[in-house]
PDB file of N, CA and C in Angstrom:
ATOM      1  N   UNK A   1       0.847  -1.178   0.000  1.00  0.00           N
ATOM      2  CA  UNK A   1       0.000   0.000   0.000  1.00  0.00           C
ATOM      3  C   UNK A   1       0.895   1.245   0.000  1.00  0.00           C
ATOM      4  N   UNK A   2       0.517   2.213  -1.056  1.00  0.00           N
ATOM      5  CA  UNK A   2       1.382   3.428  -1.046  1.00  0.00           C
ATOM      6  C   UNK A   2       0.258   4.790  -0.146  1.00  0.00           C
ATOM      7  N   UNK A   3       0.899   5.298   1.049  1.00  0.00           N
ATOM      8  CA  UNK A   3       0.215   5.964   1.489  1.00  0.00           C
ATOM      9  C   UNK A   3       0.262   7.287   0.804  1.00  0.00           C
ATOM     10  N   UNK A   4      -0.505   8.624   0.967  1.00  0.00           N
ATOM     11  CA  UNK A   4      -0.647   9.815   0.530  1.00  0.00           C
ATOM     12  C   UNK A   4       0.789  10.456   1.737  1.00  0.00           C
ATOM     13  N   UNK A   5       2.037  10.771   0.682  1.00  0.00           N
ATOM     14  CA  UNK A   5       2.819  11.702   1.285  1.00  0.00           C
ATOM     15  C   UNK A   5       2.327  12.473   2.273  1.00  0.00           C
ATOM     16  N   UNK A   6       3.036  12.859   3.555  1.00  0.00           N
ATOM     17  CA  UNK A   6       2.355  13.760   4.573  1.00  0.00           C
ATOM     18  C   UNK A   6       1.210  13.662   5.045  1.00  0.00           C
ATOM     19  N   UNK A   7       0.632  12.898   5.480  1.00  0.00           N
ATOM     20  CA  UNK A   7      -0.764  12.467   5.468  1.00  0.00           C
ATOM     21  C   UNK A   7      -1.036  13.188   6.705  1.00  0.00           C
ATOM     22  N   UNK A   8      -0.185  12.923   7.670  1.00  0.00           N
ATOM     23  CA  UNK A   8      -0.534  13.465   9.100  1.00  0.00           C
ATOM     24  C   UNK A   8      -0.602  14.466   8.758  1.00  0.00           C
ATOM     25  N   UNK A   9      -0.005  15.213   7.932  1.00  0.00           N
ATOM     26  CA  UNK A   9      -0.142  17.017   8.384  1.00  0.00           C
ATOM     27  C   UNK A   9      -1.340  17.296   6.527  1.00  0.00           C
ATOM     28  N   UNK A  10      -2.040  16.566   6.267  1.00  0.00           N
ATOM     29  CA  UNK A  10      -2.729  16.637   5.196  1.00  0.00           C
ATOM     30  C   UNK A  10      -3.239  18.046   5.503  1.00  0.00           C
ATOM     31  N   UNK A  11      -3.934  19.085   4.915  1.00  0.00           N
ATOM     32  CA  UNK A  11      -4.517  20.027   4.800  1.00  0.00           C
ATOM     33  C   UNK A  11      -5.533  20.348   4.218  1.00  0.00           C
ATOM     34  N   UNK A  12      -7.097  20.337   4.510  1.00  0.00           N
ATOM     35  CA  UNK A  12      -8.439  20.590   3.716  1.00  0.00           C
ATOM     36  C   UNK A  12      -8.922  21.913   3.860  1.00  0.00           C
ATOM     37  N   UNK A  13      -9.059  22.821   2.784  1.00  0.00           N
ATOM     38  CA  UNK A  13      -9.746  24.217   2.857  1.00  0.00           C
ATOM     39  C   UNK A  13     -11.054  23.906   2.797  1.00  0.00           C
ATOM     40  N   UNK A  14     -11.691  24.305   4.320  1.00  0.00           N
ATOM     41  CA  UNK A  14     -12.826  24.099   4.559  1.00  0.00           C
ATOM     42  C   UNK A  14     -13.729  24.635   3.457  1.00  0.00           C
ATOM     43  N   UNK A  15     -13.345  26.151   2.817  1.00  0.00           N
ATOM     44  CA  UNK A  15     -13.788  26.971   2.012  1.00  0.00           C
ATOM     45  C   UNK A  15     -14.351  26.321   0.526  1.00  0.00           C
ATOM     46  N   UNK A  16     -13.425  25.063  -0.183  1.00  0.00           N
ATOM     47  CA  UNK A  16     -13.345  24.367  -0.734  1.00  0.00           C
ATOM     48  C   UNK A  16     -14.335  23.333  -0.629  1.00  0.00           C
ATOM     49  N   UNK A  17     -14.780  22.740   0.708  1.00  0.00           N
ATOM     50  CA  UNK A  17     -16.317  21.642   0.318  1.00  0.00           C
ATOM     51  C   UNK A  17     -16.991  22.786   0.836  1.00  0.00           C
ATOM     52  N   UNK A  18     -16.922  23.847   1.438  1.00  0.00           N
ATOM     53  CA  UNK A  18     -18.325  24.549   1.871  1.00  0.00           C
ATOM     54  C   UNK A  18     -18.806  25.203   0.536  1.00  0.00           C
ATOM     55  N   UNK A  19     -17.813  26.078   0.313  1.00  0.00           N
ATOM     56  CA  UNK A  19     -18.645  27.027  -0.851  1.00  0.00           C
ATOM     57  C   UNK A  19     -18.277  26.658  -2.532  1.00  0.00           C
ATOM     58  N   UNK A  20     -17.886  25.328  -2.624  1.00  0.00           N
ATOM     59  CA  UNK A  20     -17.414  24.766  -3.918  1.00  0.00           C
ATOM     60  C   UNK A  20     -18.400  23.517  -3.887  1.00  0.00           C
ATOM     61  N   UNK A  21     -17.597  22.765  -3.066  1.00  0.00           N
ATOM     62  CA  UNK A  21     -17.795  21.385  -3.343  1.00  0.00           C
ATOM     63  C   UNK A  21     -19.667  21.335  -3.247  1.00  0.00           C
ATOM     64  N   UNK A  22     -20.089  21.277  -1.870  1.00  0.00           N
ATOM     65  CA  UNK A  22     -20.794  21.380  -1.026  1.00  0.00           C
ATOM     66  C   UNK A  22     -22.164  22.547  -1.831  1.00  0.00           C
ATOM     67  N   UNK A  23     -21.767  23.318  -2.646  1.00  0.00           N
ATOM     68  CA  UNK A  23     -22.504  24.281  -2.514  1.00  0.00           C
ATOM     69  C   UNK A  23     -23.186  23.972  -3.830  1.00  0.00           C
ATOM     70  N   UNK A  24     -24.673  23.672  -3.938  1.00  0.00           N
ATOM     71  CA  UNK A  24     -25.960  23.728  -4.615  1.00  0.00           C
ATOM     72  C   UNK A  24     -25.966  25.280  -5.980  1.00  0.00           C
ATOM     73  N   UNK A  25     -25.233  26.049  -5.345  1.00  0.00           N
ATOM     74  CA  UNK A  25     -25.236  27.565  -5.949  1.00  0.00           C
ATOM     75  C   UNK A  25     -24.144  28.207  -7.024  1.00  0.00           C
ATOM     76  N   UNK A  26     -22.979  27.232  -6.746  1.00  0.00           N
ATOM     77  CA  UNK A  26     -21.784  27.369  -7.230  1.00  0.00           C
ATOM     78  C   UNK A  26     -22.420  26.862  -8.341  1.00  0.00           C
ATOM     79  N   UNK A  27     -21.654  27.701  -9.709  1.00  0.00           N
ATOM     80  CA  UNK A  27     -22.184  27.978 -11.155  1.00  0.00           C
ATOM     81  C   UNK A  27     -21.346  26.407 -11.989  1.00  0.00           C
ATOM     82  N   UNK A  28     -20.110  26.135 -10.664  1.00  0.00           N
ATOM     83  CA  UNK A  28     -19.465  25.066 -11.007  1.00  0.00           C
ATOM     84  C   UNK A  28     -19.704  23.777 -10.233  1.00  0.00           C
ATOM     85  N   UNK A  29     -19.658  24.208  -9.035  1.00  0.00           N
ATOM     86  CA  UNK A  29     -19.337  23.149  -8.018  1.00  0.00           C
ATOM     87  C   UNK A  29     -20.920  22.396  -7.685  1.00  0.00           C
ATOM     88  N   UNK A  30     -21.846  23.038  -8.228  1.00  0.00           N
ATOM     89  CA  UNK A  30     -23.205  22.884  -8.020  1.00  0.00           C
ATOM     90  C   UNK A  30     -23.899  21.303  -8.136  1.00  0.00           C
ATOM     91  N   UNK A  31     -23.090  20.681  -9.360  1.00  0.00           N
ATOM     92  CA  UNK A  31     -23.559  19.141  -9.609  1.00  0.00           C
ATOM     93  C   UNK A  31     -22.939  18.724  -8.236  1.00  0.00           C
ATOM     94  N   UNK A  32     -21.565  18.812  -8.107  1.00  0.00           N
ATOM     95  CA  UNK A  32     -20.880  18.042  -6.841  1.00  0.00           C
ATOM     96  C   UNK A  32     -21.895  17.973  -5.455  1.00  0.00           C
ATOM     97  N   UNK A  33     -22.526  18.981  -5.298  1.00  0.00           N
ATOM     98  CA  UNK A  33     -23.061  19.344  -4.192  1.00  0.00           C
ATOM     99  C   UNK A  33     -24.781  18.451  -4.608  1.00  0.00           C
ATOM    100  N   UNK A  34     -25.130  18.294  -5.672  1.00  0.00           N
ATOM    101  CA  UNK A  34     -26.405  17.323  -5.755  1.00  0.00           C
ATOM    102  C   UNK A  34     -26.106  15.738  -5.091  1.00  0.00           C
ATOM    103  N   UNK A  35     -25.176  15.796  -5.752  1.00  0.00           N
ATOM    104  CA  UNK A  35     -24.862  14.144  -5.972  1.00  0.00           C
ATOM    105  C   UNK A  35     -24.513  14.412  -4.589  1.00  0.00           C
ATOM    106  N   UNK A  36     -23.498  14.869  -3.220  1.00  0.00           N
ATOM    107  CA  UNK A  36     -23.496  14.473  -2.452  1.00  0.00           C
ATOM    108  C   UNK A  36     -24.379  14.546  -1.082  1.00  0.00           C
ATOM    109  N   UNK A  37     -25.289  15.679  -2.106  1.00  0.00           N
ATOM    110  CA  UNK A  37     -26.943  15.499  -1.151  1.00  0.00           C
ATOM    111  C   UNK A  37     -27.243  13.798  -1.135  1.00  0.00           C
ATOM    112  N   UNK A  38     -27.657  13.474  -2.478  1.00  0.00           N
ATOM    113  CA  UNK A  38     -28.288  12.483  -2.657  1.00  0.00           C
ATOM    114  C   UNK A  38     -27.847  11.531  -2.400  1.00  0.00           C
ATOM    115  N   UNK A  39     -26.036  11.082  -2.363  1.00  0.00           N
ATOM    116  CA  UNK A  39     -25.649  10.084  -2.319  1.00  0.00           C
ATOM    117  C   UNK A  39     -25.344   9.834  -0.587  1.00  0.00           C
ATOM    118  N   UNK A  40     -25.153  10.876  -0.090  1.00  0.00           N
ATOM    119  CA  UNK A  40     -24.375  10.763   1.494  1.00  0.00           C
ATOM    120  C   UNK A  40     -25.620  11.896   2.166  1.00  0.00           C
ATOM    121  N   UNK A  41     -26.349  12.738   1.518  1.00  0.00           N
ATOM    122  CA  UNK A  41     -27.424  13.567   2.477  1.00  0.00           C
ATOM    123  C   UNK A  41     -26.262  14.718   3.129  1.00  0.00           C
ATOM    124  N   UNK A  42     -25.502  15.072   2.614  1.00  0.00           N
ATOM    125  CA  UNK A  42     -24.822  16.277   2.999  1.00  0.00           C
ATOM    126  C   UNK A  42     -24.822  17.050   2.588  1.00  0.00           C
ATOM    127  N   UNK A  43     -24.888  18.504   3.178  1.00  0.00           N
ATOM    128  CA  UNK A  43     -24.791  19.834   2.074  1.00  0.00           C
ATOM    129  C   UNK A  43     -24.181  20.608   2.989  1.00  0.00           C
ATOM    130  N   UNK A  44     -23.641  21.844   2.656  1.00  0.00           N
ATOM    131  CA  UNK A  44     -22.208  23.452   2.910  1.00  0.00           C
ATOM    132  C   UNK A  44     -22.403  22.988   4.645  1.00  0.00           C
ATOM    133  N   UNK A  45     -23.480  22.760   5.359  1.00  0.00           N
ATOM    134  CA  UNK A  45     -23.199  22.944   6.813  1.00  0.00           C
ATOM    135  C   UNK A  45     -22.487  21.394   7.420  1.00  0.00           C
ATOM    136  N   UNK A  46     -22.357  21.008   6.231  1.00  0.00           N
ATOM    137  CA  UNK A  46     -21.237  19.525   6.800  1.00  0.00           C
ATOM    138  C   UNK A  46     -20.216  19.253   6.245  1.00  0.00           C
ATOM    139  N   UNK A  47     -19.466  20.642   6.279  1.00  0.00           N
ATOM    140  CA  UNK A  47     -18.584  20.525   5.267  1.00  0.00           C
ATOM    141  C   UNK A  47     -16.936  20.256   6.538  1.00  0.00           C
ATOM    142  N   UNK A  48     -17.295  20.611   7.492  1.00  0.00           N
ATOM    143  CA  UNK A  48     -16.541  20.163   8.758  1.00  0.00           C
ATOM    144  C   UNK A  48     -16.574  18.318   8.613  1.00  0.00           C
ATOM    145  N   UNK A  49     -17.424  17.963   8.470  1.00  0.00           N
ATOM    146  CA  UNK A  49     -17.724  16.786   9.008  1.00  0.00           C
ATOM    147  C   UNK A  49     -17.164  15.786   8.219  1.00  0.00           C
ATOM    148  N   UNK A  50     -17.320  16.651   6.624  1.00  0.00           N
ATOM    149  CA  UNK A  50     -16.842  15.827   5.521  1.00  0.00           C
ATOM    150  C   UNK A  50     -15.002  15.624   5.277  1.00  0.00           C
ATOM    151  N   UNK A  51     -14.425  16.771   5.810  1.00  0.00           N
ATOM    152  CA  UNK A  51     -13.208  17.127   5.609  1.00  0.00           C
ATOM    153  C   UNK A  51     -12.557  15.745   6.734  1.00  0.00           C
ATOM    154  N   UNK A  52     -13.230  16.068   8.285  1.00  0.00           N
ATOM    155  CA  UNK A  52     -12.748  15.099   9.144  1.00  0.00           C
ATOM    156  C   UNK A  52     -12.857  13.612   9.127  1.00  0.00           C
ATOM    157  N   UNK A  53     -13.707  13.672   8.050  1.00  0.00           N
ATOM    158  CA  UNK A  53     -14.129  11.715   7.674  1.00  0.00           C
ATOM    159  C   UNK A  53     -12.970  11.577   6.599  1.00  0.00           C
ATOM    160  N   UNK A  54     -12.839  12.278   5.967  1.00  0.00           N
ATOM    161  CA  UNK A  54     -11.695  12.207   4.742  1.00  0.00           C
ATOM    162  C   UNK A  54     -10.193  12.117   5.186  1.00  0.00           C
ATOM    163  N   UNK A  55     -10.183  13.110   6.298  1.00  0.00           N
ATOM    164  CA  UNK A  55      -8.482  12.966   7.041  1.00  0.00           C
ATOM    165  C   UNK A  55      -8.436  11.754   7.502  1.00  0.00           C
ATOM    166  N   UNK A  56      -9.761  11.614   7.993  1.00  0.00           N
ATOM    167  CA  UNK A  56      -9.400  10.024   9.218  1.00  0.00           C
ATOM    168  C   UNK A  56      -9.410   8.818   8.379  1.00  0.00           C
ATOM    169  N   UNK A  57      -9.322   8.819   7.080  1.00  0.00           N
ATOM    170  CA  UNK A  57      -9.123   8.046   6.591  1.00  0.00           C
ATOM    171  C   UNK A  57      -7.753   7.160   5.489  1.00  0.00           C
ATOM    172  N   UNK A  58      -7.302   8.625   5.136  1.00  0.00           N
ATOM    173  CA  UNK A  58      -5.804   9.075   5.452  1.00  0.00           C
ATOM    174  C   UNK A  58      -5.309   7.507   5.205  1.00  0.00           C
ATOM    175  N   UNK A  59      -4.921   7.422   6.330  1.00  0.00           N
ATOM    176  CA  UNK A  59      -3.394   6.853   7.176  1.00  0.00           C
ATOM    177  C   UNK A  59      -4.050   5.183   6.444  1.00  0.00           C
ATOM    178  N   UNK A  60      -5.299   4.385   6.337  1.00  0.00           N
ATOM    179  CA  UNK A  60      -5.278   3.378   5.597  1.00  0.00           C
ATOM    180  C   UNK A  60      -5.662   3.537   4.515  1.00  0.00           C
ATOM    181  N   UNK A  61      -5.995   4.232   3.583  1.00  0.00           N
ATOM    182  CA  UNK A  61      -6.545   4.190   1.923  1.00  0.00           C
ATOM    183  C   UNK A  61      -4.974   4.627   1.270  1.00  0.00           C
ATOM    184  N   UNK A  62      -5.233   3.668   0.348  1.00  0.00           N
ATOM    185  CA  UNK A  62      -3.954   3.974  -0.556  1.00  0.00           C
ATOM    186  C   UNK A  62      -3.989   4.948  -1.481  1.00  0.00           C
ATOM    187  N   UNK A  63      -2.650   5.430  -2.063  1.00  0.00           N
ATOM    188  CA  UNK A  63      -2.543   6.825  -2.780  1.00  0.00           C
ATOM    189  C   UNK A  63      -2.147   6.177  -3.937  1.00  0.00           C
ATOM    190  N   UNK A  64      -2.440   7.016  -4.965  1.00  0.00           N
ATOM    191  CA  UNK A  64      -2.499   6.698  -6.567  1.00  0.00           C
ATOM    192  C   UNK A  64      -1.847   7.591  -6.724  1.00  0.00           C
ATOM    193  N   UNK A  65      -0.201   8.106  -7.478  1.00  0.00           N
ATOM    194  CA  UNK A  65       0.366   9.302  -7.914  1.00  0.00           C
ATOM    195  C   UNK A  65      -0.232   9.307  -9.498  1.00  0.00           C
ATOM    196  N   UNK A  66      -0.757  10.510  -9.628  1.00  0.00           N
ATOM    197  CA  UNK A  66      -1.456  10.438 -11.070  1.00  0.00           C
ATOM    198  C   UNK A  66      -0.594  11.322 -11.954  1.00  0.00           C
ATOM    199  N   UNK A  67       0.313  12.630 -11.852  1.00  0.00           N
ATOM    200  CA  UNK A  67       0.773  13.814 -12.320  1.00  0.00           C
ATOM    201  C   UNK A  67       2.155  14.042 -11.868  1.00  0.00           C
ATOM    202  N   UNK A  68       2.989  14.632 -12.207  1.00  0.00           N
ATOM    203  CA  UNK A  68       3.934  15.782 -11.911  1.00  0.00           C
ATOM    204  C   UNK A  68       3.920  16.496 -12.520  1.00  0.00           C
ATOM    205  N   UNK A  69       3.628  17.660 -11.686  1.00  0.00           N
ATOM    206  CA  UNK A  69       3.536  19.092 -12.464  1.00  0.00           C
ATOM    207  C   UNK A  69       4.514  20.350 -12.086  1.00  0.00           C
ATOM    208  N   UNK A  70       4.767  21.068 -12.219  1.00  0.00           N
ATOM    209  CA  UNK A  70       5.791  22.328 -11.379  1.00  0.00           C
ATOM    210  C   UNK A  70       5.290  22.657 -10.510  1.00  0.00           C
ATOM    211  N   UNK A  71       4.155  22.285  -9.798  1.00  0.00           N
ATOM    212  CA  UNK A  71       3.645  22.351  -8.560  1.00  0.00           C
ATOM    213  C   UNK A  71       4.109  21.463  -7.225  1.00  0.00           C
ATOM    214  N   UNK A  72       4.484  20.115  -7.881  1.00  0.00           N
ATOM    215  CA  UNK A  72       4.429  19.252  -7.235  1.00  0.00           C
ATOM    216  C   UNK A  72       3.738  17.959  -7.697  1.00  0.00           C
ATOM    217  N   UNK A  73       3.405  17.131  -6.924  1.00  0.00           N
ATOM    218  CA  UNK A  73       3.084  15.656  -7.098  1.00  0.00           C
ATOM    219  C   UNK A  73       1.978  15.785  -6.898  1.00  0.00           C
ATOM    220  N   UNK A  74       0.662  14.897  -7.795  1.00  0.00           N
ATOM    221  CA  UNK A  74      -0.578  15.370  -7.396  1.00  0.00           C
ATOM    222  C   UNK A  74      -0.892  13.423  -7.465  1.00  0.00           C
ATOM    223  N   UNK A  75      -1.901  13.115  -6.619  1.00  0.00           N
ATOM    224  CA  UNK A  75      -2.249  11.766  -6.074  1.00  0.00           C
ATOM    225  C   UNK A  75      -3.862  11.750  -6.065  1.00  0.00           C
ATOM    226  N   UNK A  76      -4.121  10.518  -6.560  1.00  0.00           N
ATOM    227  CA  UNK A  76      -5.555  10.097  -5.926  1.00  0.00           C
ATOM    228  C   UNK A  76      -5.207   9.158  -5.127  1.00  0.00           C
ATOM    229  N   UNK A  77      -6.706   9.320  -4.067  1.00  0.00           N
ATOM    230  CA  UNK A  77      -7.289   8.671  -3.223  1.00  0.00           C
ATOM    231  C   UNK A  77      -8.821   8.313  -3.026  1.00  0.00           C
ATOM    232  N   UNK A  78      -9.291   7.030  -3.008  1.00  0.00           N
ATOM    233  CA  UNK A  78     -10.794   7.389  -3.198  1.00  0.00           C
ATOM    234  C   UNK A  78     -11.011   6.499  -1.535  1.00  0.00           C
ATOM    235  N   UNK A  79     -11.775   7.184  -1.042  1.00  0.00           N
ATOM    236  CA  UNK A  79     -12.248   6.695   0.153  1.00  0.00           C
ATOM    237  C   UNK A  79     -13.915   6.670   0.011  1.00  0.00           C
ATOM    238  N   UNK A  80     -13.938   5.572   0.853  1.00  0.00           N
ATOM    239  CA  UNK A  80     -15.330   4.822   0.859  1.00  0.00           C
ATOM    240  C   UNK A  80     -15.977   5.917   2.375  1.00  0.00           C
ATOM    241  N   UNK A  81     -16.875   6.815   2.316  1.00  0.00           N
ATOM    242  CA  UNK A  81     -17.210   7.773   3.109  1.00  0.00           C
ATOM    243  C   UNK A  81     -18.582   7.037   3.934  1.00  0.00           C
ATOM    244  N   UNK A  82     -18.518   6.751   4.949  1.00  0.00           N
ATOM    245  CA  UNK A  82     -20.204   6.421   5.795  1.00  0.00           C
ATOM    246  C   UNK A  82     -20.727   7.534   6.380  1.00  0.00           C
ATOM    247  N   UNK A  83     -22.163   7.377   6.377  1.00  0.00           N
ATOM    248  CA  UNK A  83     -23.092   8.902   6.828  1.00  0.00           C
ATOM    249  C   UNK A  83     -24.287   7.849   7.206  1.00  0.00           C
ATOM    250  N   UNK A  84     -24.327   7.777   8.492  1.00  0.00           N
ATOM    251  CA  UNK A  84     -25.514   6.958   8.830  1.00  0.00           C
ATOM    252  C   UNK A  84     -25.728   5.767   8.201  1.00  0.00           C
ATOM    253  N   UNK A  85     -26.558   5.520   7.476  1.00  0.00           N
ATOM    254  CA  UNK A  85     -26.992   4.101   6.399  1.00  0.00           C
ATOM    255  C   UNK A  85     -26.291   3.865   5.281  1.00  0.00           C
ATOM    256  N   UNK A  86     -25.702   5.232   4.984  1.00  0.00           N
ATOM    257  CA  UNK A  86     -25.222   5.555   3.444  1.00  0.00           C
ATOM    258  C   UNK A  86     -23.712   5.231   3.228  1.00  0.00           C
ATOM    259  N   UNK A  87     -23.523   5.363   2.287  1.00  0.00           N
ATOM    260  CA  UNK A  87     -22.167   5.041   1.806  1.00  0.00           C
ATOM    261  C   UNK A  87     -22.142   5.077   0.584  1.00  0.00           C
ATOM    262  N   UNK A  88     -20.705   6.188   0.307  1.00  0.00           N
ATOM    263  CA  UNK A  88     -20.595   6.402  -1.369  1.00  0.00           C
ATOM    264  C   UNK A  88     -18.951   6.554  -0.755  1.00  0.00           C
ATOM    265  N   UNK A  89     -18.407   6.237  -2.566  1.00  0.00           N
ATOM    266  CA  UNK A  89     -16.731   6.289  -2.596  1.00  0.00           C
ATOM    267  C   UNK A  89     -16.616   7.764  -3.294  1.00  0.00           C
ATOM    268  N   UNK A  90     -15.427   8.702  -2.611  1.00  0.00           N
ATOM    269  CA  UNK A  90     -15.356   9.745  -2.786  1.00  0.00           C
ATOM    270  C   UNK A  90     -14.180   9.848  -3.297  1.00  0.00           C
ATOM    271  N   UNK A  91     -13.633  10.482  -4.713  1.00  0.00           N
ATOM    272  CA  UNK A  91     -12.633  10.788  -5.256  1.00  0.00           C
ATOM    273  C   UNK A  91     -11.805  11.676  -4.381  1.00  0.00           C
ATOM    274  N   UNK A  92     -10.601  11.844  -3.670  1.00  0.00           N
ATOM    275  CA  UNK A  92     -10.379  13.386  -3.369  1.00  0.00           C
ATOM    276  C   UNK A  92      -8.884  13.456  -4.643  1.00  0.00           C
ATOM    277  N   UNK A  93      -8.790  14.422  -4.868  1.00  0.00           N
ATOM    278  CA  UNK A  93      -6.920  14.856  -5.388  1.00  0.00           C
ATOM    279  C   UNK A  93      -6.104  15.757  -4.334  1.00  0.00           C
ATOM    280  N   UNK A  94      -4.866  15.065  -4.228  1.00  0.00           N
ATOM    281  CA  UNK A  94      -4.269  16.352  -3.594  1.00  0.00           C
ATOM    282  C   UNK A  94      -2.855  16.128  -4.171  1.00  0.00           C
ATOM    283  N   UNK A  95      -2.730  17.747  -3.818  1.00  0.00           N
ATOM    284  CA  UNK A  95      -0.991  17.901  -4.339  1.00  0.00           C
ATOM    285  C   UNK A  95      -0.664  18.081  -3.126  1.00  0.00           C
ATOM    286  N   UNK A  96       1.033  17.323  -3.881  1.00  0.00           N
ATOM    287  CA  UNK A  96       2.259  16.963  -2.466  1.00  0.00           C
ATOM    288  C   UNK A  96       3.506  17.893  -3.332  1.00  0.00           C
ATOM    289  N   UNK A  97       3.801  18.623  -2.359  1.00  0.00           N
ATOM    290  CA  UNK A  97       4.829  19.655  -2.523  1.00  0.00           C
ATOM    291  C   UNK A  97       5.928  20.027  -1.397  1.00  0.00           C
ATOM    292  N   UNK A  98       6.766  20.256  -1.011  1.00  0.00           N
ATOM    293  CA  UNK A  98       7.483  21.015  -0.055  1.00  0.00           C
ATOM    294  C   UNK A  98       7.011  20.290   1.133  1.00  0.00           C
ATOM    295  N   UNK A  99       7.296  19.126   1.185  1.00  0.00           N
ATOM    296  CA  UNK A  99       6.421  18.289   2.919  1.00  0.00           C
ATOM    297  C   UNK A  99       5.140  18.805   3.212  1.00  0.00           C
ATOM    298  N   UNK A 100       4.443  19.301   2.133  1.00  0.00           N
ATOM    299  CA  UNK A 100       3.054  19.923   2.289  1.00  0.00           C
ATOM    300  C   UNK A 100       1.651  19.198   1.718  1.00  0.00           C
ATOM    301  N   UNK A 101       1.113  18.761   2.434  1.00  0.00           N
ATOM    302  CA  UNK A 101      -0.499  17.606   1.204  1.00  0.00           C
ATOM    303  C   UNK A 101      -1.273  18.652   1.123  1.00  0.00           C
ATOM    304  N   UNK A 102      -2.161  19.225   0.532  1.00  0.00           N
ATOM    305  CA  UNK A 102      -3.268  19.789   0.245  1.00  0.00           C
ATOM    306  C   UNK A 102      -4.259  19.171  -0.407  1.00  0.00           C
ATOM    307  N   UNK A 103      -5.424  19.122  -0.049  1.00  0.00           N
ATOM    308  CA  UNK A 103      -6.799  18.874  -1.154  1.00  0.00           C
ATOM    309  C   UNK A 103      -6.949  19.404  -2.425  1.00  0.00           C
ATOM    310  N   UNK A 104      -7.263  18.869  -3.507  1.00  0.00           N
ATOM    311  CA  UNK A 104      -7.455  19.861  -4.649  1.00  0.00           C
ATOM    312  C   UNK A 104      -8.417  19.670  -5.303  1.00  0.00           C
ATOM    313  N   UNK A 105      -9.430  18.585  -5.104  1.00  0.00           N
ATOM    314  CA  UNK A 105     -10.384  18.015  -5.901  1.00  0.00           C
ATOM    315  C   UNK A 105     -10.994  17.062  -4.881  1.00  0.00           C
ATOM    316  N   UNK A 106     -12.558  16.544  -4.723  1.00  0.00           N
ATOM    317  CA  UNK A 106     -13.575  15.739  -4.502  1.00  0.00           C
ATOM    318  C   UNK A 106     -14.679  15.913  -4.725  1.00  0.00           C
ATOM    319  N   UNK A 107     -15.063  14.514  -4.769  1.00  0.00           N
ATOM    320  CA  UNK A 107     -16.845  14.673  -5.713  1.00  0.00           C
ATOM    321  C   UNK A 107     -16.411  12.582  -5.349  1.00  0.00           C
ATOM    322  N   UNK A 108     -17.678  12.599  -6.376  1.00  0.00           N
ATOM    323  CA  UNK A 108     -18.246  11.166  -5.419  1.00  0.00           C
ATOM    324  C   UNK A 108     -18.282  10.301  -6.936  1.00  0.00           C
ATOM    325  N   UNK A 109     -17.417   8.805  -6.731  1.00  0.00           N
ATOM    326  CA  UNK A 109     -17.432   8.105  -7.947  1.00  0.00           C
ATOM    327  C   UNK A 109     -18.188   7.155  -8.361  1.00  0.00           C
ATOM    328  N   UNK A 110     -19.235   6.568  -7.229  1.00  0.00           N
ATOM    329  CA  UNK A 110     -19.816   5.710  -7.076  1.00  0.00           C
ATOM    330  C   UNK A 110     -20.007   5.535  -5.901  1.00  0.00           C
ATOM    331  N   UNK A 111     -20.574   4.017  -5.659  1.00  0.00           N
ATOM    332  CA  UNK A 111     -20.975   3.193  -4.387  1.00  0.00           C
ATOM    333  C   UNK A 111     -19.724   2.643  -3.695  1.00  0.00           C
ATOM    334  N   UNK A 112     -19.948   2.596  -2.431  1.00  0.00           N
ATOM    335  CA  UNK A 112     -18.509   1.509  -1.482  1.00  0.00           C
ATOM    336  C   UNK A 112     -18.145   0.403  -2.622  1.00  0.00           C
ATOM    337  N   UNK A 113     -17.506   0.049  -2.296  1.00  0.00           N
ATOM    338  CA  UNK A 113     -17.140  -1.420  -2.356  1.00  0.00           C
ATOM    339  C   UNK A 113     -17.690  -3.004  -2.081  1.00  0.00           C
ATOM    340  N   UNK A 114     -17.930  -2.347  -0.371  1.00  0.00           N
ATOM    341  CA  UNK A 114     -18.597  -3.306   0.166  1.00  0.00           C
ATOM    342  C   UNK A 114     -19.873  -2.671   1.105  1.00  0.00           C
ATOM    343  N   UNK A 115     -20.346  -3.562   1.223  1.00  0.00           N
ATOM    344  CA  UNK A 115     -21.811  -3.151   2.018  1.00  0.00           C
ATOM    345  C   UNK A 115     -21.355  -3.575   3.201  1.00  0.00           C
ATOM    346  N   UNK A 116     -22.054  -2.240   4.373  1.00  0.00           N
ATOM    347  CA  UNK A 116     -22.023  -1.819   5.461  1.00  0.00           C
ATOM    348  C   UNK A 116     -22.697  -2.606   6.204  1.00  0.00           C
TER     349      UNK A 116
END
């Protein structure tokens, strides 16, 4: 298993699932925010909740290096997210730079894997 560089000190801009991901209104981010109504029942006021299910998952989901760019190293990870009954697998991207992880991308790819 290849973990996500820096994982412990990973970094999520809350700003990023609240008023992007999360958000119904965003001219872009607006589908993201249907599908994870519908798929997980979350919207902008769980955007805390979503970030901390995603860190804590971290340290066992394996990392996919997809890019190098002059930014840095950019990786997927898809984690299988639970919300009560529900369960959907969530794409995130992040770039690894300077001992630094950041978020750069999530939205939802499907169903778990396995049933809960």
């Amino acid at each position: 298993m290849v973990l996500l560089p820096y994982h412990a000190q990973a970094k999520i801009d809350i700003r990023k699932l609240r008023d992007y991901v999360l958000n119904p209104q965003h001219p872009e981010g607006r589908h993201k925010a249907r599908v994870f109504l519908s798929a997980l029942g979350l919207t902008a006021q769980d955007s805390e909740w979503l970030a901390a299910a995603i860190i804590e998952q971290l340290p066992a989901t394996d990392a996919i290096p997809t890019d190098v760019s002059p930014w840095g190293t950019l990786f997927r990870v898809d984690i299988d997210i639970v919300r009560g009954h529900r369960c959907a697998k969530v794409r995130t991207g992040w770039l690894c730079r300077n001992q630094s992880t950041t978020l750069t991308t999530c939205f939802i790819v499907g169903e778990c894997d396995e049933t809960l």
